[in-house]
N, C-alpha and C. Protein backbone atom coordinates (compact mmCIF):
# COMPACT_ATOMS: atom_id res chain seq x y z
N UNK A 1 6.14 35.48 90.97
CA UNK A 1 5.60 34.21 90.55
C UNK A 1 6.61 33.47 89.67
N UNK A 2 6.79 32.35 90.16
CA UNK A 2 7.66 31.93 88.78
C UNK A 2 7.02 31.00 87.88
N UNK A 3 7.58 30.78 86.07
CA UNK A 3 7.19 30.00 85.48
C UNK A 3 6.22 29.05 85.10
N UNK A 4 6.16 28.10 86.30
CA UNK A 4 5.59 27.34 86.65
C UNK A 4 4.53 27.22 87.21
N UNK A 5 3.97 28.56 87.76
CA UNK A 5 2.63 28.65 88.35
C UNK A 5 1.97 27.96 87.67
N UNK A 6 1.82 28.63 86.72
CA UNK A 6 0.42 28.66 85.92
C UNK A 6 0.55 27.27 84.97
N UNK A 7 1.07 26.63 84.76
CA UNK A 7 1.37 25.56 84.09
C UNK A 7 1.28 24.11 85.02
N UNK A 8 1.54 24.09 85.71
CA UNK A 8 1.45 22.85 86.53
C UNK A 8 0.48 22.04 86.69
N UNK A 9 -0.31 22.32 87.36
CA UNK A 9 -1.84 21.34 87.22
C UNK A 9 -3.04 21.57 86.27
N UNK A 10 -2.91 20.09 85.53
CA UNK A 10 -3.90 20.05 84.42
C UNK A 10 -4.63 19.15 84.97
N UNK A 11 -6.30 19.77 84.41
CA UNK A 11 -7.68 18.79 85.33
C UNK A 11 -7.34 17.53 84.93
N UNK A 12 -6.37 16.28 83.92
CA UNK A 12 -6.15 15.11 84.45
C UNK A 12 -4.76 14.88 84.79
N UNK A 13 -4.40 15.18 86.24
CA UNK A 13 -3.31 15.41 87.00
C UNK A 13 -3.63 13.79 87.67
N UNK A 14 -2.79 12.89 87.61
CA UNK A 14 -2.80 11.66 88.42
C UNK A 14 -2.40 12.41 90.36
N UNK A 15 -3.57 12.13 90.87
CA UNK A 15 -3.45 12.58 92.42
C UNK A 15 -2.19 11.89 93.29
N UNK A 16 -1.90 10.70 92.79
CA UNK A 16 -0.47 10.04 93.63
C UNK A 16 0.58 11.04 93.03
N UNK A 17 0.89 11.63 91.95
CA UNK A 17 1.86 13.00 91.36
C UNK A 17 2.26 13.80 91.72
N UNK A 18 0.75 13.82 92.27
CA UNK A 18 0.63 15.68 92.36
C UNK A 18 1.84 16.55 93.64
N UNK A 19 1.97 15.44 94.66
CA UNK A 19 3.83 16.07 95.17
C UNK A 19 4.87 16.14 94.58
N UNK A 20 4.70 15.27 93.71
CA UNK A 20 6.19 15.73 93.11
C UNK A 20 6.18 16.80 91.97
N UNK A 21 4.78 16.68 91.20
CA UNK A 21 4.31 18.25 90.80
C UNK A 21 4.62 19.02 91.21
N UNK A 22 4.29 18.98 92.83
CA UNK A 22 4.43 20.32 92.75
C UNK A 22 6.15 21.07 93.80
N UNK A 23 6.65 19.90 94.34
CA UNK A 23 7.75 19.81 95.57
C UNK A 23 9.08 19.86 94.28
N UNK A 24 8.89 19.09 93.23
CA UNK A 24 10.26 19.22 92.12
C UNK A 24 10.57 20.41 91.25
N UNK A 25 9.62 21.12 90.59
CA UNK A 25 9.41 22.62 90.27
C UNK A 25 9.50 23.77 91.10
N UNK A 26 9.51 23.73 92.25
CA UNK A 26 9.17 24.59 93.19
C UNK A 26 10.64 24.37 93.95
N UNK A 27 11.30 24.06 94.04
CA UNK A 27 12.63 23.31 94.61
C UNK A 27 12.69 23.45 96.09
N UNK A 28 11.20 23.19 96.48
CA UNK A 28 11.07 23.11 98.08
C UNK A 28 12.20 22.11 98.62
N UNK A 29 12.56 22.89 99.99
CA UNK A 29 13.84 22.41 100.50
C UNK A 29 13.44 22.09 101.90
N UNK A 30 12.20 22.98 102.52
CA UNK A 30 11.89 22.96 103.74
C UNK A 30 10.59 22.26 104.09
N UNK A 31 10.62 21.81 105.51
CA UNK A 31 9.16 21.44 106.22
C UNK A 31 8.69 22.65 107.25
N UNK A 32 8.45 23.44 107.55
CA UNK A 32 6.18 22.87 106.29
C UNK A 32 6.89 24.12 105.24
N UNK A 33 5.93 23.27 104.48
CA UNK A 33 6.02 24.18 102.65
C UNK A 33 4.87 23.81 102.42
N UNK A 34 4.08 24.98 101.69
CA UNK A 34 2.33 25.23 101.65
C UNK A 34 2.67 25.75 100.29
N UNK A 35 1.45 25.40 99.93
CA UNK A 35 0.90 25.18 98.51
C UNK A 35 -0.32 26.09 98.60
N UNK A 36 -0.67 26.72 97.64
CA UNK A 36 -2.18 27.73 97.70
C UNK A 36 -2.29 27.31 95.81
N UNK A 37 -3.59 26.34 95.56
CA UNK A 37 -4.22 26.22 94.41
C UNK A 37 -5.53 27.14 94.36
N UNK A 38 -5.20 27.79 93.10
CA UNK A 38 -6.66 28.73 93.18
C UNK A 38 -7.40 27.33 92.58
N UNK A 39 -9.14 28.12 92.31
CA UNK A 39 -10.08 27.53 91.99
C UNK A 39 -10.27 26.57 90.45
N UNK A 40 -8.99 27.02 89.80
CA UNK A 40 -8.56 26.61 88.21
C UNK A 40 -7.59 25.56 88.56
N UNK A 41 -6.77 25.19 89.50
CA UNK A 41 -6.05 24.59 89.60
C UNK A 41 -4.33 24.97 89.58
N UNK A 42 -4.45 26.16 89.59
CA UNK A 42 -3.17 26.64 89.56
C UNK A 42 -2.50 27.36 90.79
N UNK A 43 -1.22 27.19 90.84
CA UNK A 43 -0.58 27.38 91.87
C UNK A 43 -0.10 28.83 91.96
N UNK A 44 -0.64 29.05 93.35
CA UNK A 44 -0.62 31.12 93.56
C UNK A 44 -0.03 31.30 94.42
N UNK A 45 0.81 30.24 95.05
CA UNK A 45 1.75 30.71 96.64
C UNK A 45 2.40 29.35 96.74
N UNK A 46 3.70 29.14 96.76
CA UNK A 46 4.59 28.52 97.06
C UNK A 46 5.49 28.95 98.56
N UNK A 47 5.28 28.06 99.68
CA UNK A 47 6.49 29.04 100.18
C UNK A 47 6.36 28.56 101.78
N UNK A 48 6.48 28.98 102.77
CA UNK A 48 6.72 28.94 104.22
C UNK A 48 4.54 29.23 104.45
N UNK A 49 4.59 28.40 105.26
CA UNK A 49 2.82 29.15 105.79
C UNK A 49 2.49 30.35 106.80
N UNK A 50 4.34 30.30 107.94
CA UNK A 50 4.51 31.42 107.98
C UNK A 50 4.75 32.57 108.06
N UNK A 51 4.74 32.72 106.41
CA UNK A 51 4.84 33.97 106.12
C UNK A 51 3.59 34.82 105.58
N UNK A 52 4.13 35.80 105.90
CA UNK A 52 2.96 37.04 105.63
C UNK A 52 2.10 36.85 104.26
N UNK A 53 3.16 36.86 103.42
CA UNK A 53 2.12 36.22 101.68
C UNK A 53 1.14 35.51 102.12
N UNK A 54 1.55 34.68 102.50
CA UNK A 54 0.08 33.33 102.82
C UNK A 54 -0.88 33.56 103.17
N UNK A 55 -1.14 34.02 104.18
CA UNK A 55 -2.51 34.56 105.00
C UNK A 55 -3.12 35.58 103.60
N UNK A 56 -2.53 36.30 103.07
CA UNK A 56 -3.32 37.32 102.13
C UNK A 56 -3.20 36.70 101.21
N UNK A 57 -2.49 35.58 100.31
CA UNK A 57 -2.88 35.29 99.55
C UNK A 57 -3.75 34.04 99.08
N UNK A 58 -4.02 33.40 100.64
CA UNK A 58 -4.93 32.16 100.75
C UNK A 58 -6.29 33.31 101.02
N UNK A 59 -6.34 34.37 101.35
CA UNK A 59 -7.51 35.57 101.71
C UNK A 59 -7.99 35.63 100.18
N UNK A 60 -7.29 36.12 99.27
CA UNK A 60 -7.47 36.45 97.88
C UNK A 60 -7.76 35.34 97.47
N UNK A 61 -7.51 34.24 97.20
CA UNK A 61 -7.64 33.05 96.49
C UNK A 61 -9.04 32.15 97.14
N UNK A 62 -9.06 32.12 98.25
CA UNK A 62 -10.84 32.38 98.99
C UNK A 62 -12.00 32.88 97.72
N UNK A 63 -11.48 34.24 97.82
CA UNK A 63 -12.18 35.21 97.53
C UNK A 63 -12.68 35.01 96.40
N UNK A 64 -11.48 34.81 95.58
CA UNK A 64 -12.36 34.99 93.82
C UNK A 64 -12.46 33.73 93.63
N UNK A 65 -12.22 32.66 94.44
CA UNK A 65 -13.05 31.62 94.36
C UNK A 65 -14.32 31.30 94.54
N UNK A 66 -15.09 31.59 95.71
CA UNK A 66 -16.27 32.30 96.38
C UNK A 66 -16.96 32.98 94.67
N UNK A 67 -16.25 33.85 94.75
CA UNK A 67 -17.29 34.91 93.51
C UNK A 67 -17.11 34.24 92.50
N UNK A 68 -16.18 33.30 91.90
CA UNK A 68 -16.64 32.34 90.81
C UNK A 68 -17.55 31.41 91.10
N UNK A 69 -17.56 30.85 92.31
CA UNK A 69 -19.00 29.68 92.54
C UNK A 69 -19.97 30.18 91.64
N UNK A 70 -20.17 31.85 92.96
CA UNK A 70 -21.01 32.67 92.60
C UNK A 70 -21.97 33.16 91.05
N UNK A 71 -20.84 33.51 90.37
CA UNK A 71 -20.88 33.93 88.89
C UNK A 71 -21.70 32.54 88.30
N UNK A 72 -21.30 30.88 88.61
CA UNK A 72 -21.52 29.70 88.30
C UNK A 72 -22.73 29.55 88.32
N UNK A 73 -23.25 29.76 89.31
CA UNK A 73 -24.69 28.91 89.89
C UNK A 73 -25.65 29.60 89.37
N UNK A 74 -26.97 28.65 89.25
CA UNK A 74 -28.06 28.99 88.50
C UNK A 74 -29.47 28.79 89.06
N UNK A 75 -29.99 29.98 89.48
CA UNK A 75 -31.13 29.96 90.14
C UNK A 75 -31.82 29.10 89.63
N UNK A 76 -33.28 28.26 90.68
CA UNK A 76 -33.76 27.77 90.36
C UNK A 76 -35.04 28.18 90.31
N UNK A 77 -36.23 27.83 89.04
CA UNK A 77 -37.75 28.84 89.54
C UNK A 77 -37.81 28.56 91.02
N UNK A 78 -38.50 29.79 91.42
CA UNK A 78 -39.11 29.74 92.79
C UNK A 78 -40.54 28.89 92.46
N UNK A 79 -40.75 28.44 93.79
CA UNK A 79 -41.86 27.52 93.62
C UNK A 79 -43.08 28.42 94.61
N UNK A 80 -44.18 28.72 93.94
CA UNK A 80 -45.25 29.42 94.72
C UNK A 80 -46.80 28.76 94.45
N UNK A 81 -46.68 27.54 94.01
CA UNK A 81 -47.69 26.68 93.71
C UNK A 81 -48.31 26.62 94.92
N UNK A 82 -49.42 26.22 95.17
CA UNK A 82 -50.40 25.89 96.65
C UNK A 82 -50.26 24.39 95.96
N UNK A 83 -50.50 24.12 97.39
CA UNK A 83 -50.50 22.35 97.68
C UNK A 83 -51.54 21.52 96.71
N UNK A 84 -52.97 22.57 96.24
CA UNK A 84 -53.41 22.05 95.73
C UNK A 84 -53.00 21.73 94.51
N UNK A 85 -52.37 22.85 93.50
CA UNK A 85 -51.74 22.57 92.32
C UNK A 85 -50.77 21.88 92.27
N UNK A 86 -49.77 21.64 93.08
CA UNK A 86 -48.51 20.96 92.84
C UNK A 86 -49.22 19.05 92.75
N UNK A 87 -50.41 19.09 93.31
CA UNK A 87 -50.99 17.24 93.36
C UNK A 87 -51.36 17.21 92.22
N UNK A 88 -51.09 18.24 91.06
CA UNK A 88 -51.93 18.30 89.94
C UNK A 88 -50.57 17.57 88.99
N UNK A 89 -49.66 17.84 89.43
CA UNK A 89 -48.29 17.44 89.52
C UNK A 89 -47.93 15.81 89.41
N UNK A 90 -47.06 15.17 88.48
CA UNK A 90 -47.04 13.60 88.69
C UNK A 90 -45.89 13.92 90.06
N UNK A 91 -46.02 12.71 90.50
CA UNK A 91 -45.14 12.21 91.29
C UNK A 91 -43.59 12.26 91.20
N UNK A 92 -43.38 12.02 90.31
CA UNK A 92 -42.17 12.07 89.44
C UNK A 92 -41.71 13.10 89.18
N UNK A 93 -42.64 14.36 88.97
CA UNK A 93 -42.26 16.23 88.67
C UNK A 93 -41.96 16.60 90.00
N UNK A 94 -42.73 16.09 90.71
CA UNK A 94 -42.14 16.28 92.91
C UNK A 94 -41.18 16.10 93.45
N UNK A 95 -40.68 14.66 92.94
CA UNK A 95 -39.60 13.76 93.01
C UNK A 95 -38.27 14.85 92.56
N UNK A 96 -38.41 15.19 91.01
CA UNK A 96 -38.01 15.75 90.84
C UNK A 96 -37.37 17.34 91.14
N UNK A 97 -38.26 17.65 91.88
CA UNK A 97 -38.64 18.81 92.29
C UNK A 97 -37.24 19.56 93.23
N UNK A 98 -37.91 18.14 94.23
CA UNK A 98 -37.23 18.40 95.57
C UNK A 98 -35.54 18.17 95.39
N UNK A 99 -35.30 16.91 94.74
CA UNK A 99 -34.14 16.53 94.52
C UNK A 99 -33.30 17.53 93.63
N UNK A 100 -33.37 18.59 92.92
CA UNK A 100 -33.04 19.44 92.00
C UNK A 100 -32.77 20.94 92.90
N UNK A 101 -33.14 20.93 94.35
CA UNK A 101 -33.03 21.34 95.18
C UNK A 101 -32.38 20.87 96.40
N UNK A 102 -31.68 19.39 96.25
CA UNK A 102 -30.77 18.92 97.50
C UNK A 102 -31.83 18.53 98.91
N UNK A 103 -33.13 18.68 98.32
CA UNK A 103 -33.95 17.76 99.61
C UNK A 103 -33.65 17.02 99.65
N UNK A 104 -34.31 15.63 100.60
CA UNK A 104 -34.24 14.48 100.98
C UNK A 104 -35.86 13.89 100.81
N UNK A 105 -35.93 12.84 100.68
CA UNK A 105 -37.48 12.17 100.31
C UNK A 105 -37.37 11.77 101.03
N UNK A 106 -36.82 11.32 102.02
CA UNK A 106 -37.10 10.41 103.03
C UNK A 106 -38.31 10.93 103.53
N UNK A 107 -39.36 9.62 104.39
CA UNK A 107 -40.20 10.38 104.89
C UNK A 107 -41.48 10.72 104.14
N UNK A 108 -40.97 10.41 102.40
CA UNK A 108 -41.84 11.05 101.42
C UNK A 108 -42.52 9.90 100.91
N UNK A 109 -43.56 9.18 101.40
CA UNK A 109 -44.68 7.86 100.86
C UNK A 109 -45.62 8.36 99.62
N UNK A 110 -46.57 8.77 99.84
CA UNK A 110 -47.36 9.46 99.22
C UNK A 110 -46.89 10.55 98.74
N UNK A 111 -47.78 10.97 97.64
CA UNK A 111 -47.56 11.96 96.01
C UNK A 111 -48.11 13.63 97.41
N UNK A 112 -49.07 12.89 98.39
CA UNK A 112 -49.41 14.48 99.59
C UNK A 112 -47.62 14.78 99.83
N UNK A 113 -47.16 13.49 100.30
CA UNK A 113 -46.00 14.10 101.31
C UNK A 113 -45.37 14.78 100.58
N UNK A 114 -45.24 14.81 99.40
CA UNK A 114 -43.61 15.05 98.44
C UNK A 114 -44.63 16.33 97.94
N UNK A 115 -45.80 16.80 98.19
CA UNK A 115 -46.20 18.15 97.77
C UNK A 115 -46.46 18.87 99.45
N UNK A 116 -46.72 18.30 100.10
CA UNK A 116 -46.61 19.00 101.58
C UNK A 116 -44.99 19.48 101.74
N UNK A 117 -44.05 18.83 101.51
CA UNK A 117 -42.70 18.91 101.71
C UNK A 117 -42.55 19.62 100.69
N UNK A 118 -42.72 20.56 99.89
CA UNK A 118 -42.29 21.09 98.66
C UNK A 118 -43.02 22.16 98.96
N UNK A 119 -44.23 22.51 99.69
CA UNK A 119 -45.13 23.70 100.37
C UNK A 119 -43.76 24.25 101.54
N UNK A 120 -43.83 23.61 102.13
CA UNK A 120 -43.39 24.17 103.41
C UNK A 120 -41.60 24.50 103.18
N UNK A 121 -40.64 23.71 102.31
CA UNK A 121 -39.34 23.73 102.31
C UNK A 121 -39.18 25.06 101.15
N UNK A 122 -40.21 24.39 99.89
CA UNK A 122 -39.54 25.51 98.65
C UNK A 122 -40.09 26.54 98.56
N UNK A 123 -41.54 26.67 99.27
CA UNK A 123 -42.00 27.80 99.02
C UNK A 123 -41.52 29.23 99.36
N UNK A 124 -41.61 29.70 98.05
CA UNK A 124 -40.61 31.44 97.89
C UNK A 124 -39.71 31.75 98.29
N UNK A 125 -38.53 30.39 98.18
CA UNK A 125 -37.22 30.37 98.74
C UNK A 125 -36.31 30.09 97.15
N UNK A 126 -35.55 30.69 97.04
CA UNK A 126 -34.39 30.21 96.01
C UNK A 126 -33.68 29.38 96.00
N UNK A 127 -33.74 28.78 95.37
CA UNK A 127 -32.52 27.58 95.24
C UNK A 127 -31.63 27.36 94.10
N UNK A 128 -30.70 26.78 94.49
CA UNK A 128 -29.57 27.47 93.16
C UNK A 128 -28.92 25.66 92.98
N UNK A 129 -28.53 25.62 91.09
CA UNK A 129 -28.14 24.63 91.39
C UNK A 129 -26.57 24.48 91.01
């Protein structure tokens, strides 16, 4: 690894830059030259795409990216209300509901629909946000 890995991209990196970030440090000489940013923003493979590094280390950098989402996300209560309780519910807690879960309201008129749609989508399913 040299130097520069780990130093190069900071979260306010101007995006028109970011080649010469990363093509002037790296003293890329050739076409194609591949870049592998892990999930922090830092650079874990400089070099030819192909070569053997790459494939395993775009594999690895996948990976503990994946399991950081992972580690990230935050279940949401499960919802096991019956249709009747959730109308007990404002409109607005439904609204809420669904959207806090990446539904769609469309479709959703009435305070029934947005608790019919919240029976049938959330019930005893996890959702993570």
């Amino acid at each position: 690894m040299q130097p520069w890995y780990g130093q190069l991209m900071s979260s306010n990196c101007d995006p028109p830059a970011v080649p010469a970030a990363l093509y002037q440090p790296s003293k890329a000489g050739g076409i194609p030259h591949a870049f592998i940013l892990d999930h922090q923003n830092l650079v874990v493979y400089s070099g030819h795409p192909g070569e053997p590094a790459f494939e395993q280390t775009l594999h690895d950098t996948v990976v503990k990216a994946e399991a950081a989402t992972q580690a990230a996300r935050v279940a949401l209560p499960t919802i096991s209300s019956s249709f009747e309780q959730l109308m007990e519910s404002s409109a607005k807690e439904l609204k809420a509901t669904l959207q806090d879960r990446g539904i769609s309201l469309v479709g959703c008129i009435e305070k029934s629909d947005l608790a019919n749609k919240i029976v049938k989508e959330c019930a005893n399913v996890t959702y993570y946000k």
